[in-house]
C-alpha atoms as a PDB file:
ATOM      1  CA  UNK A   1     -21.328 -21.646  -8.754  1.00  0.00           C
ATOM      2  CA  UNK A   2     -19.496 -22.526  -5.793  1.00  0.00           C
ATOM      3  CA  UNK A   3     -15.920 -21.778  -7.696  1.00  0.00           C
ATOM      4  CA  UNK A   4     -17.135 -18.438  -8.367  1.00  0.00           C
ATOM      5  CA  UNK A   5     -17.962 -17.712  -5.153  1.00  0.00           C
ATOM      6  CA  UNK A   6     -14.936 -18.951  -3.225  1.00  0.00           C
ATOM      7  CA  UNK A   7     -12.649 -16.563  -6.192  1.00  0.00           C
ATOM      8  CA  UNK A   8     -14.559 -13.887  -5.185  1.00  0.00           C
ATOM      9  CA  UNK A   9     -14.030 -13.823  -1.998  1.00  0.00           C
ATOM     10  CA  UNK A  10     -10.257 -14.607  -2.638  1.00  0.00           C
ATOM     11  CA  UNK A  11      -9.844 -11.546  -4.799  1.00  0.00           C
ATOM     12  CA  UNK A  12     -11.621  -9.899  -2.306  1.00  0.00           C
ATOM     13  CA  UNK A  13      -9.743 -10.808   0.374  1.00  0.00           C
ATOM     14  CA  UNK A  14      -6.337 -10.045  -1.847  1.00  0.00           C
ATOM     15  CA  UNK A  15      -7.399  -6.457  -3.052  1.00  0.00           C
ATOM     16  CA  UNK A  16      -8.112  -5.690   1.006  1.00  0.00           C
ATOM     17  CA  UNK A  17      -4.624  -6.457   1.527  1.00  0.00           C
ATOM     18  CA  UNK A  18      -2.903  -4.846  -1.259  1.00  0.00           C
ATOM     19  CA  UNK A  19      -4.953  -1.565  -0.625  1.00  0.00           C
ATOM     20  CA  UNK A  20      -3.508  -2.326   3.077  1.00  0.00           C
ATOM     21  CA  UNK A  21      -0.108  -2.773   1.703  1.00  0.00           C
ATOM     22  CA  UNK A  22      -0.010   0.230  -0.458  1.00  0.00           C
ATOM     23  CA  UNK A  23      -1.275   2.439   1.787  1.00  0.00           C
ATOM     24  CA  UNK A  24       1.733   1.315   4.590  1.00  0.00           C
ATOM     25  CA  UNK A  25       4.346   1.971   1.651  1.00  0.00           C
ATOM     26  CA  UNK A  26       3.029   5.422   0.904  1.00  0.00           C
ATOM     27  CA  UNK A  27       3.387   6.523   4.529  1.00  0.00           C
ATOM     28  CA  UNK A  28       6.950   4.902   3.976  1.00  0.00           C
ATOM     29  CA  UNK A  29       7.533   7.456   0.997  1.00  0.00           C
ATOM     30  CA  UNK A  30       5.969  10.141   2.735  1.00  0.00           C
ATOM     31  CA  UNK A  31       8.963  10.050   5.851  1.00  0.00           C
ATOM     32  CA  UNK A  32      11.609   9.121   3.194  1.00  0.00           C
ATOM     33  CA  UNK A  33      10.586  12.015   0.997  1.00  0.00           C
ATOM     34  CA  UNK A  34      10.258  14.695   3.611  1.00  0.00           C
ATOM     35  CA  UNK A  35      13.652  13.065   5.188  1.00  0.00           C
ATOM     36  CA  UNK A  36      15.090  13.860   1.575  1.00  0.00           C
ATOM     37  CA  UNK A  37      13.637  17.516   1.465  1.00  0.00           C
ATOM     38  CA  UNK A  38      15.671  18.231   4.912  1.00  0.00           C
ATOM     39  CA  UNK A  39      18.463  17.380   3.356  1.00  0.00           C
ATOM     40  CA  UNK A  40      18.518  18.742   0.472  1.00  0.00           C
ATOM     41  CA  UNK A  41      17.185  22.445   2.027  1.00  0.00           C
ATOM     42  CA  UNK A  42      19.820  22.061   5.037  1.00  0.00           C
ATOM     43  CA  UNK A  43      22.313  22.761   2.805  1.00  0.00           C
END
C-alpha cells in the first residue's frame, strides 16, 4: 500500500515536470519559428 503510494506521488511529481518542460520548449519553438518566418519574408 505504501509502494503504491510513494509511485504515485513519483509519477506525479515527474508528469509536473515534464508538463513544465514541454511547455519551456514550446515557447523555445515559438521565438525560433517566428525568427524563421522573418527570414524567410525579409527576402
Amino acid at each position: 500500500m505504501e509502494l503504491i503510494f510513494i509511485l504515485k506521488i513519483i509519477i506525479i511529481i515527474s508528469a509536473v515536470v515534464t508538463a513544465y518542460a514541454v511547455l519551456r520548449n514550446l515557447d523555445i519553438i515559438k521565438i525560433i519559428l517566428v525568427y524563421f518566418k522573418d527570414l524567410i519574408l525579409r527576402k
